[in-house]
Protein backbone atom coordinates (compact mmCIF):
# COMPACT_ATOMS: atom_id res chain seq x y z
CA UNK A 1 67.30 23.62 45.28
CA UNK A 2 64.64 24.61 47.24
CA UNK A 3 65.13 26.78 50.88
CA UNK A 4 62.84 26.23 53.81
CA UNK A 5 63.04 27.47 56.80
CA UNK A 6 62.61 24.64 59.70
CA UNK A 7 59.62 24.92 61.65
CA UNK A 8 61.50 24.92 65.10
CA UNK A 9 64.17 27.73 64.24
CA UNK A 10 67.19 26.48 64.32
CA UNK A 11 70.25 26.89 62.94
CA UNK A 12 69.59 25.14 59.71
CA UNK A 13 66.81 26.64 58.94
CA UNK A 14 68.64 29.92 59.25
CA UNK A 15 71.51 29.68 57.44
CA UNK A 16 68.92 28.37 54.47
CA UNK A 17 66.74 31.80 54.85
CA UNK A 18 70.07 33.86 55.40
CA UNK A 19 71.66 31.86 51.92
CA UNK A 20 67.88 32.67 50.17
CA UNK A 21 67.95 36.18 51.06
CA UNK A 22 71.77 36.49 49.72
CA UNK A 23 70.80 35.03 46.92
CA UNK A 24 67.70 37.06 46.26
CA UNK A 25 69.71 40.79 47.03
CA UNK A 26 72.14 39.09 44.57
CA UNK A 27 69.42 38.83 41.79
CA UNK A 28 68.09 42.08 42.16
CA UNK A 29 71.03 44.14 42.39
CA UNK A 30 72.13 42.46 38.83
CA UNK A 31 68.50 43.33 37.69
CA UNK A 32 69.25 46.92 38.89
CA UNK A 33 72.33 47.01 36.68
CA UNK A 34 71.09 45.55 33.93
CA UNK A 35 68.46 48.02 33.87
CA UNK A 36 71.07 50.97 34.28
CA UNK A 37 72.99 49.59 31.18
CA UNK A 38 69.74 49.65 29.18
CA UNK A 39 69.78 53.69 29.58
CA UNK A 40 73.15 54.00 27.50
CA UNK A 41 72.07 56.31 25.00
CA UNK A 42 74.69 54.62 22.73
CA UNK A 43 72.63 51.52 22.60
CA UNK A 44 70.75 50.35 19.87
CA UNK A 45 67.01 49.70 20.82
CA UNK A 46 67.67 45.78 20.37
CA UNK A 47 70.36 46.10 22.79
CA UNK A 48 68.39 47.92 25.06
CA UNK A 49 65.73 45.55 24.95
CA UNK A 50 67.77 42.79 25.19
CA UNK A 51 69.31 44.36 28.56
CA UNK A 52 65.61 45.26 30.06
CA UNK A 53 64.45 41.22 29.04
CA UNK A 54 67.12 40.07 30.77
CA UNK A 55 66.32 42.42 33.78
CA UNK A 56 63.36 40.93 34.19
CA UNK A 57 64.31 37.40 34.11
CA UNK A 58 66.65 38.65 37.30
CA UNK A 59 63.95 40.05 38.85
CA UNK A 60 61.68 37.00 38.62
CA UNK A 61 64.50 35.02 39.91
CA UNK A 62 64.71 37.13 42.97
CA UNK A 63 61.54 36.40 43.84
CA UNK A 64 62.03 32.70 43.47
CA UNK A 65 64.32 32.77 45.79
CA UNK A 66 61.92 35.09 48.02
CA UNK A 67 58.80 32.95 47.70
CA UNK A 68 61.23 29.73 48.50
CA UNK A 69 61.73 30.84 52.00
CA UNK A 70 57.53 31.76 52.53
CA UNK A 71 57.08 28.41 51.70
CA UNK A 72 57.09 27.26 54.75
């Protein structure tokens, strides 16, 4: 799926930028948590690792979902 806005405004195009931008703030507040869960001292360096790896992969999907709506 891929969200552009539509080069005259309208509606379309902003309920695609508005459902981008939902879905980005979506991404990054899961990487947020993800990296909160990694600083559990109970965890086990693998763990934590595994949590900040998997932080990151929600980050860079956040911006996918950012750079989707500058590609217009």
């Amino acid at each position: 799926m891929h969200c552009q806005a539509h080069p005259h405004g309208n509606s379309v195009g902003a309920r695609l930028d508005a459902g981008c931008l939902a879905s980005a703030r979506t991404w990054r507040r899961e990487a947020e948590s993800l990296r909160h869960q990694a600083d559990d001292p109970c965890l086990t360096q693998r763990q934590r690792c595994t949590l900040l790896r998997e932080a990151e992969a929600a980050e860079q999907q956040s911006d996918w979902w950012l750079d989707a709506i500058e590609e217009t």
